[in-house]
PDB file of N, CA and C in Angstrom:
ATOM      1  N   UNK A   1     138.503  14.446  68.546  1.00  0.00           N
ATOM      2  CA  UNK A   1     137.155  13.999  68.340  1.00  0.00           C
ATOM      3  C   UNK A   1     136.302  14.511  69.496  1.00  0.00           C
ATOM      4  N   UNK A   2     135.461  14.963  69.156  1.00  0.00           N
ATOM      5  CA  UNK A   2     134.219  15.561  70.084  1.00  0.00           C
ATOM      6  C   UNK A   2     132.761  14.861  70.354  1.00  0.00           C
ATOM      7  N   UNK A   3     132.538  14.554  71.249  1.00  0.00           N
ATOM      8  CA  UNK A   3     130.975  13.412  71.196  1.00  0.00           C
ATOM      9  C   UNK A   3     130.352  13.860  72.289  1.00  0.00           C
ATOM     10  N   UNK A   4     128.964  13.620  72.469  1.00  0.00           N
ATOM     11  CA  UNK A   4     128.515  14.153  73.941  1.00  0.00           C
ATOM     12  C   UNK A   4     127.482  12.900  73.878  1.00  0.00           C
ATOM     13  N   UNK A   5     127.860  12.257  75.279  1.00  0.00           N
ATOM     14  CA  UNK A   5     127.556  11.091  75.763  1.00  0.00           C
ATOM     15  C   UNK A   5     125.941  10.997  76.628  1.00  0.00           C
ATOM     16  N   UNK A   6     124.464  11.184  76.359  1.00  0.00           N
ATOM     17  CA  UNK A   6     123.973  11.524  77.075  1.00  0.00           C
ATOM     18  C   UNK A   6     123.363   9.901  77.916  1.00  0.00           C
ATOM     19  N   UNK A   7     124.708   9.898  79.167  1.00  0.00           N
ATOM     20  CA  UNK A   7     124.321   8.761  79.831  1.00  0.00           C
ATOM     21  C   UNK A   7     124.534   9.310  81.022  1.00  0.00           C
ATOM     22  N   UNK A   8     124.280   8.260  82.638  1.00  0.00           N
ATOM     23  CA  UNK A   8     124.442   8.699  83.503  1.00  0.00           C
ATOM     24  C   UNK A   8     126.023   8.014  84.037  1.00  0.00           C
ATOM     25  N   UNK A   9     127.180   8.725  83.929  1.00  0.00           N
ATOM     26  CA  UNK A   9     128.216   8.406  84.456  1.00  0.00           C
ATOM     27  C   UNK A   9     129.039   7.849  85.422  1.00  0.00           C
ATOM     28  N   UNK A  10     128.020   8.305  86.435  1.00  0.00           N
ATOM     29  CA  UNK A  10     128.106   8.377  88.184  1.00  0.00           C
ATOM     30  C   UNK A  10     127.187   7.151  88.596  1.00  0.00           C
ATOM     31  N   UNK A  11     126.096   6.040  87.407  1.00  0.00           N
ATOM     32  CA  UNK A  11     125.380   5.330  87.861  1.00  0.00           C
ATOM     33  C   UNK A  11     126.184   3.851  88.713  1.00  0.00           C
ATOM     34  N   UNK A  12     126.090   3.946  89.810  1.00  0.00           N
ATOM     35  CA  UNK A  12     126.349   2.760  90.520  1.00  0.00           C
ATOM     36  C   UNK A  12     127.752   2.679  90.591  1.00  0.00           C
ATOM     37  N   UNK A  13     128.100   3.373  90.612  1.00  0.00           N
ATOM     38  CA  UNK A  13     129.808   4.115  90.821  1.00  0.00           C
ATOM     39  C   UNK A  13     130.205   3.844  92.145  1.00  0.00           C
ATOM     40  N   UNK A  14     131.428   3.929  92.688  1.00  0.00           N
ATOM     41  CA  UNK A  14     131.542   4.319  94.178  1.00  0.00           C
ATOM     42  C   UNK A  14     131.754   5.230  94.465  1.00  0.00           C
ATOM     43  N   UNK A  15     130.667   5.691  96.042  1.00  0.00           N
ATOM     44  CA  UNK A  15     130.536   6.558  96.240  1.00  0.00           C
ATOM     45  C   UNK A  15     130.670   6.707  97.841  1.00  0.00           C
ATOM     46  N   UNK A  16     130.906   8.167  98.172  1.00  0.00           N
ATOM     47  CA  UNK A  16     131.600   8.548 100.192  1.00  0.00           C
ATOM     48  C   UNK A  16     130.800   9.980 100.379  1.00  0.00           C
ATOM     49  N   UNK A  17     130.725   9.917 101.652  1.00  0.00           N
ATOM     50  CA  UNK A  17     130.108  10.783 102.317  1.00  0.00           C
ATOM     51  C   UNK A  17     130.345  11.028 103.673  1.00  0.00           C
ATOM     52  N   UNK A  18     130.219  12.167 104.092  1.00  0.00           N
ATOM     53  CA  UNK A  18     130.766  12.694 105.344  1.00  0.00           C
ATOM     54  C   UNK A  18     130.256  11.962 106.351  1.00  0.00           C
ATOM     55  N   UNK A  19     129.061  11.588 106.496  1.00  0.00           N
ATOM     56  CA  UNK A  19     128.571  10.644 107.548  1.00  0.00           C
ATOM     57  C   UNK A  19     127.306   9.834 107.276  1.00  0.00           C
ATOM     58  N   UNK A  20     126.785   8.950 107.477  1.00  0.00           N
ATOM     59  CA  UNK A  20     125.292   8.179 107.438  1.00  0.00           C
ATOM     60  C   UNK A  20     124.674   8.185 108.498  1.00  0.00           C
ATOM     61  N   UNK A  21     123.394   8.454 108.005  1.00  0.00           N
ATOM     62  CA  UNK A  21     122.626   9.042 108.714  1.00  0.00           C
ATOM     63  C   UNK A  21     121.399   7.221 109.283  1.00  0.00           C
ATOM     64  N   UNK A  22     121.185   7.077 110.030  1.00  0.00           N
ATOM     65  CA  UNK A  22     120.306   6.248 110.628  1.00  0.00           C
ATOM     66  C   UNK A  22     119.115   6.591 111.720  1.00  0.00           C
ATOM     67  N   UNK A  23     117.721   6.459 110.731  1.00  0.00           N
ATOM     68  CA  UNK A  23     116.324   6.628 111.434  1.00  0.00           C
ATOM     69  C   UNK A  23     116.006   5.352 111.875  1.00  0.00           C
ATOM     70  N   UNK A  24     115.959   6.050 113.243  1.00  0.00           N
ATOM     71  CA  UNK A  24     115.329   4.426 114.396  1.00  0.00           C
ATOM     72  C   UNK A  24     113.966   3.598 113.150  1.00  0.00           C
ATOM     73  N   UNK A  25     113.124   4.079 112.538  1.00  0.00           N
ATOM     74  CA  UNK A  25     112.356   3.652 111.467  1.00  0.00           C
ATOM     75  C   UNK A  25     112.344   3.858 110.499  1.00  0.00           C
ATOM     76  N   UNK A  26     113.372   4.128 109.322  1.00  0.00           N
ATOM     77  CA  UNK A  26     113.155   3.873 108.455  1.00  0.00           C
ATOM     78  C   UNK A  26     114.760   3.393 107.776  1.00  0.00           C
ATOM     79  N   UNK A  27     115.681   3.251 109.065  1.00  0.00           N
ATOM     80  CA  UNK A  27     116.597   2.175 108.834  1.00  0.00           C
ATOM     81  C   UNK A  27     118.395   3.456 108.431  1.00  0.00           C
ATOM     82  N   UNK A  28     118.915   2.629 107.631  1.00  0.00           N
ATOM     83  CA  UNK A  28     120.235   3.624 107.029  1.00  0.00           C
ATOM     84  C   UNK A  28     120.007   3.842 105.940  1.00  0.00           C
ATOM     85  N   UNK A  29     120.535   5.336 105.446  1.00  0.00           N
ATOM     86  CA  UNK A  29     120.758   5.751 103.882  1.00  0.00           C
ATOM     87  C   UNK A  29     122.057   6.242 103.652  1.00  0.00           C
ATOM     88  N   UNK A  30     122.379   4.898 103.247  1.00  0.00           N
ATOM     89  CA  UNK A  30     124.212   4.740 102.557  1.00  0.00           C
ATOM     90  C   UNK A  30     124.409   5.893 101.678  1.00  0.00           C
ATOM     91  N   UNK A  31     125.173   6.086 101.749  1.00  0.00           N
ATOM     92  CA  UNK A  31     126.037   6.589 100.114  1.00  0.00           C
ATOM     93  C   UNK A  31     125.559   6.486  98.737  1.00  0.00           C
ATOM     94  N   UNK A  32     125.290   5.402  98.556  1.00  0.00           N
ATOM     95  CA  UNK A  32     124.745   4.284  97.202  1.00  0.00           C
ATOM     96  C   UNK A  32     124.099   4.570  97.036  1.00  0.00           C
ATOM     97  N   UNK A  33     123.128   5.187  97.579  1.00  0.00           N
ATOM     98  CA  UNK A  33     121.647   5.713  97.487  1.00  0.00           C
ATOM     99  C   UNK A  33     121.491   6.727  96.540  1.00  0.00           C
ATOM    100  N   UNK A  34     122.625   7.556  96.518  1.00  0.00           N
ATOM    101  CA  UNK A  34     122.423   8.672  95.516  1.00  0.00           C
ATOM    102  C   UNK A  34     122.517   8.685  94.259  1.00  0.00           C
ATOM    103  N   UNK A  35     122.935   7.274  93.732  1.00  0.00           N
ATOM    104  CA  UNK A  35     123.660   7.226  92.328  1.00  0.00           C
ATOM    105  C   UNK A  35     122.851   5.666  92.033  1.00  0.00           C
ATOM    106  N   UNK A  36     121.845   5.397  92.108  1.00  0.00           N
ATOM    107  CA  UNK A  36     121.487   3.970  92.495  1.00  0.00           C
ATOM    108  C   UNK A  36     120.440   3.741  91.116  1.00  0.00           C
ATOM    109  N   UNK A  37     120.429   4.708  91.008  1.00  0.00           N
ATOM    110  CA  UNK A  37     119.273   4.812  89.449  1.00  0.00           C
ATOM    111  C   UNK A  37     117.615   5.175  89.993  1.00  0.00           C
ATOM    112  N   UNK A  38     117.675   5.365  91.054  1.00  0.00           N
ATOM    113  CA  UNK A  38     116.386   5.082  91.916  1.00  0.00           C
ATOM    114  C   UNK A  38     116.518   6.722  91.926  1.00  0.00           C
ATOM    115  N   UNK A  39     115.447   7.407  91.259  1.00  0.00           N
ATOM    116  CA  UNK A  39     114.951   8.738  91.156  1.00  0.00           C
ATOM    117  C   UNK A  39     113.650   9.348  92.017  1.00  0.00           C
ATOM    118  N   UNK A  40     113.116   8.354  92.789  1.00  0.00           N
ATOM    119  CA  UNK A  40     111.805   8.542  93.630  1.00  0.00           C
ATOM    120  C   UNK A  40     111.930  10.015  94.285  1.00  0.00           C
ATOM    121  N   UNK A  41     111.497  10.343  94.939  1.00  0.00           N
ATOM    122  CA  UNK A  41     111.836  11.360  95.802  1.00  0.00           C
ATOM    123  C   UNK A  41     111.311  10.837  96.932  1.00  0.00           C
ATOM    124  N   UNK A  42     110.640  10.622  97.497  1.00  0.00           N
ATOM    125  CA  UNK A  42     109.861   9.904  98.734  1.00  0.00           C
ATOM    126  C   UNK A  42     111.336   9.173  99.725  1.00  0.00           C
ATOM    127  N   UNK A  43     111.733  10.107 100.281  1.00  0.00           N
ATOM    128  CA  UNK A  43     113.166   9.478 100.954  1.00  0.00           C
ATOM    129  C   UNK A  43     112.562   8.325 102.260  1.00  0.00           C
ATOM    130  N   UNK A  44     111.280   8.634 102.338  1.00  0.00           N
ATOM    131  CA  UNK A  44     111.033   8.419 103.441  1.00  0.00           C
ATOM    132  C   UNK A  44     109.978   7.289 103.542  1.00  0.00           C
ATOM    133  N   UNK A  45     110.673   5.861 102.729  1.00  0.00           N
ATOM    134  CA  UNK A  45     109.861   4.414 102.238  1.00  0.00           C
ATOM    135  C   UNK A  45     110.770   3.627 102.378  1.00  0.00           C
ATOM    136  N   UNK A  46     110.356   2.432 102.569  1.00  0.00           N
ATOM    137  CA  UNK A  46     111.327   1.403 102.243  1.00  0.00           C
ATOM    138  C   UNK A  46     111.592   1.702 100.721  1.00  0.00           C
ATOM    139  N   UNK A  47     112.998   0.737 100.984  1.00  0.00           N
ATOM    140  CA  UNK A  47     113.721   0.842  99.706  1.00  0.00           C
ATOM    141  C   UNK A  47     114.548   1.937  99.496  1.00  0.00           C
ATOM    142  N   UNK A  48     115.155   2.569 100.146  1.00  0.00           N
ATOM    143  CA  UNK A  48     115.497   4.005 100.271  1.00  0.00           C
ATOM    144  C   UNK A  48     115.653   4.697  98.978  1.00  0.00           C
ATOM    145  N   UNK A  49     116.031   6.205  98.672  1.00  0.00           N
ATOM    146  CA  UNK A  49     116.050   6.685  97.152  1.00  0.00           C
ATOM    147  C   UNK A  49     116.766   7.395  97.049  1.00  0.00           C
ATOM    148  N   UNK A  50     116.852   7.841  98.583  1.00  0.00           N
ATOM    149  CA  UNK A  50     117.876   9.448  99.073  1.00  0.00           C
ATOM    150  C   UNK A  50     118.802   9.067  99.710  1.00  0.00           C
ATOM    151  N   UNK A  51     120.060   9.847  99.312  1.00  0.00           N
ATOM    152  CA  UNK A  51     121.211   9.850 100.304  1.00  0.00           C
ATOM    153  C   UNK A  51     120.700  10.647 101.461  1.00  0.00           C
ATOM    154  N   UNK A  52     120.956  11.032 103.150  1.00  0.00           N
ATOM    155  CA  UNK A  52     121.108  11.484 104.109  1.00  0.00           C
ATOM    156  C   UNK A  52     122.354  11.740 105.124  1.00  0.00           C
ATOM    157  N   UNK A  53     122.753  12.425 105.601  1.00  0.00           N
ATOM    158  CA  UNK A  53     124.141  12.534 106.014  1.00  0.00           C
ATOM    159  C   UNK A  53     123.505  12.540 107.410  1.00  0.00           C
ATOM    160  N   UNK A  54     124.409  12.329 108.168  1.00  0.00           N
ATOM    161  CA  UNK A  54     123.626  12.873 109.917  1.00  0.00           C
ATOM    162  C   UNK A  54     123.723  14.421 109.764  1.00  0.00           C
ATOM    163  N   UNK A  55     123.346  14.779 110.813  1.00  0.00           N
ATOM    164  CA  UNK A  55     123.218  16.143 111.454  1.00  0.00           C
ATOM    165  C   UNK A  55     124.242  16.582 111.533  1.00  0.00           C
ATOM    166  N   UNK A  56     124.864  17.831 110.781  1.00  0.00           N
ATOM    167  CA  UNK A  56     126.227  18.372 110.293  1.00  0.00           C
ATOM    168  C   UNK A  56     126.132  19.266 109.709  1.00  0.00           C
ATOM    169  N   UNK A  57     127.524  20.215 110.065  1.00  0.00           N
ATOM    170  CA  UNK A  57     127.953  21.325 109.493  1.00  0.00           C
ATOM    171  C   UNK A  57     128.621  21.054 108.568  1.00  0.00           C
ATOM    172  N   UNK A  58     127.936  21.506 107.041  1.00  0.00           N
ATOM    173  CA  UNK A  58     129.670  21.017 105.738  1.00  0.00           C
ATOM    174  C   UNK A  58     129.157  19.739 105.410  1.00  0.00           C
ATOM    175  N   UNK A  59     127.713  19.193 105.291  1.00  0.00           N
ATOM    176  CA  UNK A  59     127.734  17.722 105.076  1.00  0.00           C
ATOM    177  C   UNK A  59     128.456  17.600 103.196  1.00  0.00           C
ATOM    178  N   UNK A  60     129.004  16.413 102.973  1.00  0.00           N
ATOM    179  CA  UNK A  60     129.407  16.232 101.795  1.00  0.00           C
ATOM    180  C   UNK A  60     129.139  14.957 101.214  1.00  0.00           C
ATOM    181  N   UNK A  61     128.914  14.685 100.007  1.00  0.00           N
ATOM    182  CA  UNK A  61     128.785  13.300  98.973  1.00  0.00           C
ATOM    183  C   UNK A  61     129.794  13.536  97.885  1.00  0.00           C
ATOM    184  N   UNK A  62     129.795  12.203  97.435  1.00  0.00           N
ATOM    185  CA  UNK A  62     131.062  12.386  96.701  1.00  0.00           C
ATOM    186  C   UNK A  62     130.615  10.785  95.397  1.00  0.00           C
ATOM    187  N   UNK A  63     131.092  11.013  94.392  1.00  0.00           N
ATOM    188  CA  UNK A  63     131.409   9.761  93.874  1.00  0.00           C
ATOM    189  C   UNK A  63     132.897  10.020  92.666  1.00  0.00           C
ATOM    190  N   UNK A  64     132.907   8.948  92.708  1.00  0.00           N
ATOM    191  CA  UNK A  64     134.685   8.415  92.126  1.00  0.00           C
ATOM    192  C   UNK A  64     134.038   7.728  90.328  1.00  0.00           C
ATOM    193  N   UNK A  65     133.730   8.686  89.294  1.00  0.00           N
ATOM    194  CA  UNK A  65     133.073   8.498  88.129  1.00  0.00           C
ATOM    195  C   UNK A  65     133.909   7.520  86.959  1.00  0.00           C
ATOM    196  N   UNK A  66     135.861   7.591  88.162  1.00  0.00           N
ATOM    197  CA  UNK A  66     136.467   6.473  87.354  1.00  0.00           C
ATOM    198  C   UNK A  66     137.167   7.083  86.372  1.00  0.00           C
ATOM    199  N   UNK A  67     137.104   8.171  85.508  1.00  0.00           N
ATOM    200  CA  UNK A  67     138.021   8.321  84.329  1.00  0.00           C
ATOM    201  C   UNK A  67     137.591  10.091  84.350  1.00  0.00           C
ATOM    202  N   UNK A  68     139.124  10.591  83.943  1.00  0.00           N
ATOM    203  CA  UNK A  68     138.749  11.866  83.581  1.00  0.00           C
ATOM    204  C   UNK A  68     137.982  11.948  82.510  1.00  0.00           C
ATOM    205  N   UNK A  69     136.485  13.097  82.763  1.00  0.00           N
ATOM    206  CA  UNK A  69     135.729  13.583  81.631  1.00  0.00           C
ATOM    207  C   UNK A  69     135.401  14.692  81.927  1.00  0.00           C
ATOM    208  N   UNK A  70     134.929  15.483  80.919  1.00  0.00           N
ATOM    209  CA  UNK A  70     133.898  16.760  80.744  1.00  0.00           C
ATOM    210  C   UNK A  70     132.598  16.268  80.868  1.00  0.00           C
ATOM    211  N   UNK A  71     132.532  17.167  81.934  1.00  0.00           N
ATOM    212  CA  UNK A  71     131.105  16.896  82.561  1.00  0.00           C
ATOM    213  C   UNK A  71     130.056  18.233  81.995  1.00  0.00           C
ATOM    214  N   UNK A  72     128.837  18.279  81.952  1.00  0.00           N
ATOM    215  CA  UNK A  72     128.423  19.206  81.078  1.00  0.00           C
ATOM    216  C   UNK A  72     127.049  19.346  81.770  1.00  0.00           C
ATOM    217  N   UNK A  73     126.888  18.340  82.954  1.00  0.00           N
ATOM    218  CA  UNK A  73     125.597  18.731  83.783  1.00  0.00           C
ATOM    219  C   UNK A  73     125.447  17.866  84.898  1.00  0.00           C
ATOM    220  N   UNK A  74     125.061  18.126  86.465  1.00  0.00           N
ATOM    221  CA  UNK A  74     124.477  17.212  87.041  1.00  0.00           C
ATOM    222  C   UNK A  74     123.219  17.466  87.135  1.00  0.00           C
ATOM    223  N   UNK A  75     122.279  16.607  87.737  1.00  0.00           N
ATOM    224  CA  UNK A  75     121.219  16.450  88.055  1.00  0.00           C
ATOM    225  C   UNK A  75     120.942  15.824  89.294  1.00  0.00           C
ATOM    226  N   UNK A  76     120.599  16.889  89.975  1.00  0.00           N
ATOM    227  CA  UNK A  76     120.084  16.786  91.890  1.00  0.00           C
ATOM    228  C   UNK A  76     118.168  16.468  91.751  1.00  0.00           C
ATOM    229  N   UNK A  77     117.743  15.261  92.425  1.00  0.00           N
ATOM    230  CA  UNK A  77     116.523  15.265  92.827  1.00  0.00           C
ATOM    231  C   UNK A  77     116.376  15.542  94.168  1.00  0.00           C
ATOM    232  N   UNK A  78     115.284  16.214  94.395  1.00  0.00           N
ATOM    233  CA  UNK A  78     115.271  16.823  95.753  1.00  0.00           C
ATOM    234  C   UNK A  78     114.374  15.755  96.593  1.00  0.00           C
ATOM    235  N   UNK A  79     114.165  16.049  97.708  1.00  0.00           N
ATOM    236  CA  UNK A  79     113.276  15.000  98.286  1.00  0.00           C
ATOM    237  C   UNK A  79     111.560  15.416  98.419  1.00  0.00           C
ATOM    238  N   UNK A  80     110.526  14.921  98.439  1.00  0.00           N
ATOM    239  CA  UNK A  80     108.872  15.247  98.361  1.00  0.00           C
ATOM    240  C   UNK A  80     108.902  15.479  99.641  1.00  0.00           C
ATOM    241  N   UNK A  81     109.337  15.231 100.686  1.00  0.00           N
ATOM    242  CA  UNK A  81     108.666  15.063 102.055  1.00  0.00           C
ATOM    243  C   UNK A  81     108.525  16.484 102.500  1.00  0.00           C
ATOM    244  N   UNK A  82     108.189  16.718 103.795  1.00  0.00           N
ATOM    245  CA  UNK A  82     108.144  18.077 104.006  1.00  0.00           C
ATOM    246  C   UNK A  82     109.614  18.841 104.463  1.00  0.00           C
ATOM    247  N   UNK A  83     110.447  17.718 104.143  1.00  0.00           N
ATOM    248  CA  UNK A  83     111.742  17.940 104.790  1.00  0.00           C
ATOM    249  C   UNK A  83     112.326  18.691 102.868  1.00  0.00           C
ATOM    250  N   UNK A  84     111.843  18.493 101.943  1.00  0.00           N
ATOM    251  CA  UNK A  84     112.390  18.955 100.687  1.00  0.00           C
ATOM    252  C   UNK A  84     113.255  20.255 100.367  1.00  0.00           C
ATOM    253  N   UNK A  85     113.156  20.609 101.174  1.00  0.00           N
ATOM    254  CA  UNK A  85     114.178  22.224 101.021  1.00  0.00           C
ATOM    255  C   UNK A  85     115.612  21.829 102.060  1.00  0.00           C
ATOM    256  N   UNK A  86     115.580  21.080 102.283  1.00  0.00           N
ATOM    257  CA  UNK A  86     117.159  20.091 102.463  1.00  0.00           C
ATOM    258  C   UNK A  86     118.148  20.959 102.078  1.00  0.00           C
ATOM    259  N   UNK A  87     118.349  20.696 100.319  1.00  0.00           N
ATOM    260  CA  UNK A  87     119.540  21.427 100.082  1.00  0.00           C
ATOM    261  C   UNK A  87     119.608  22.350  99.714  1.00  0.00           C
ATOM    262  N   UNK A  88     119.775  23.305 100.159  1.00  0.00           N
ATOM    263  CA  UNK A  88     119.688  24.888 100.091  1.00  0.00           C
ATOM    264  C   UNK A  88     120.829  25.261  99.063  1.00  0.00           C
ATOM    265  N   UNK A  89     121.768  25.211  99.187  1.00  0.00           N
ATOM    266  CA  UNK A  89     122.809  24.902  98.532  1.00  0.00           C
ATOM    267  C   UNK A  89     124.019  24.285  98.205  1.00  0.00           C
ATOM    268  N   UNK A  90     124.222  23.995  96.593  1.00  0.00           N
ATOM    269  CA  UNK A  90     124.681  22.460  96.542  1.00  0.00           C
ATOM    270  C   UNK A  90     125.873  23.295  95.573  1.00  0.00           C
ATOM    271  N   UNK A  91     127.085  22.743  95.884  1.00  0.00           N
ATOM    272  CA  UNK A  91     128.154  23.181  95.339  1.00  0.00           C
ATOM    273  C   UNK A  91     128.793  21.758  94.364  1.00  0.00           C
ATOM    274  N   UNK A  92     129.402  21.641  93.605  1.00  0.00           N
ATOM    275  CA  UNK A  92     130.140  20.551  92.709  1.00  0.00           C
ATOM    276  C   UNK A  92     131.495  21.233  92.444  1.00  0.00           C
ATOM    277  N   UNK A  93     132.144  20.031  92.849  1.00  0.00           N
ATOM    278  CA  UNK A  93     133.575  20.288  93.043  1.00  0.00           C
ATOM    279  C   UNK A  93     134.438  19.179  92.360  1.00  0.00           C
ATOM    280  N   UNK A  94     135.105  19.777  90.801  1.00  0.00           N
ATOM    281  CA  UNK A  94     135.449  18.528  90.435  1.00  0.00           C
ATOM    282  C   UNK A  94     136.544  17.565  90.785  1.00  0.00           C
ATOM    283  N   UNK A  95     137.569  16.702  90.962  1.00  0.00           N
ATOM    284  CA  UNK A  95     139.008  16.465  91.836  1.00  0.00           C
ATOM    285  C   UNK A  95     139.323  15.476  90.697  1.00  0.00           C
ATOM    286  N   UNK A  96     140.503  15.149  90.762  1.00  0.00           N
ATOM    287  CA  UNK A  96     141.233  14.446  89.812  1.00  0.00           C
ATOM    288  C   UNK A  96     141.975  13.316  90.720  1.00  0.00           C
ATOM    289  N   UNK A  97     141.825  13.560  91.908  1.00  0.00           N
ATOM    290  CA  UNK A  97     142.515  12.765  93.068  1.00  0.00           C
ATOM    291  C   UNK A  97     141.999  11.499  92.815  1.00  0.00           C
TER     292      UNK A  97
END
């Protein structure tokens, strides 16, 4: 049987990352942040929207979607600020681990 599911998989999932990043003002941006349903781009408000890693070579995110599937697309929002060219390039790597 063949079906294509158009939901978000990864929503509120658990999720890891190479490091968290903390602005003396505008607080920590967990992990959670990326998969949170919160699509804003404005990383830079209360309420956070964006994941951030600290300052790193190789930064990485990750989430655990729970069950093997065929995945058939992600979707990266970038951030508005002037910081928006962030991710230059974004690789997806699938694991079964």
């Amino acid at each position: 049987m063949y079906g294509r599911l158009n939901v978000n998989v990864a929503l509120n999932r658990p999720t890891f990352m190479s490091s968290v990043h903390t602005d003396p003002l505008y607080g920590v941006y967990y992990s959670s942040y990326g998969n949170d349903g919160n699509n804003d781009p404005r990383a830079l408000q209360a309420g956070h929207s964006c994941v951030h890693t600290g300052w790193q070579a190789n930064p990485w995110w990750g989430v655990d979607i729970g069950a093997a599937l065929v995945v058939v697309g992600v979707l990266f929002t970038n951030r508005a600020e002037n910081l928006g060219n962030v991710h230059y390039h974004v690789t997806v790597y699938p694991s079964s681990e």
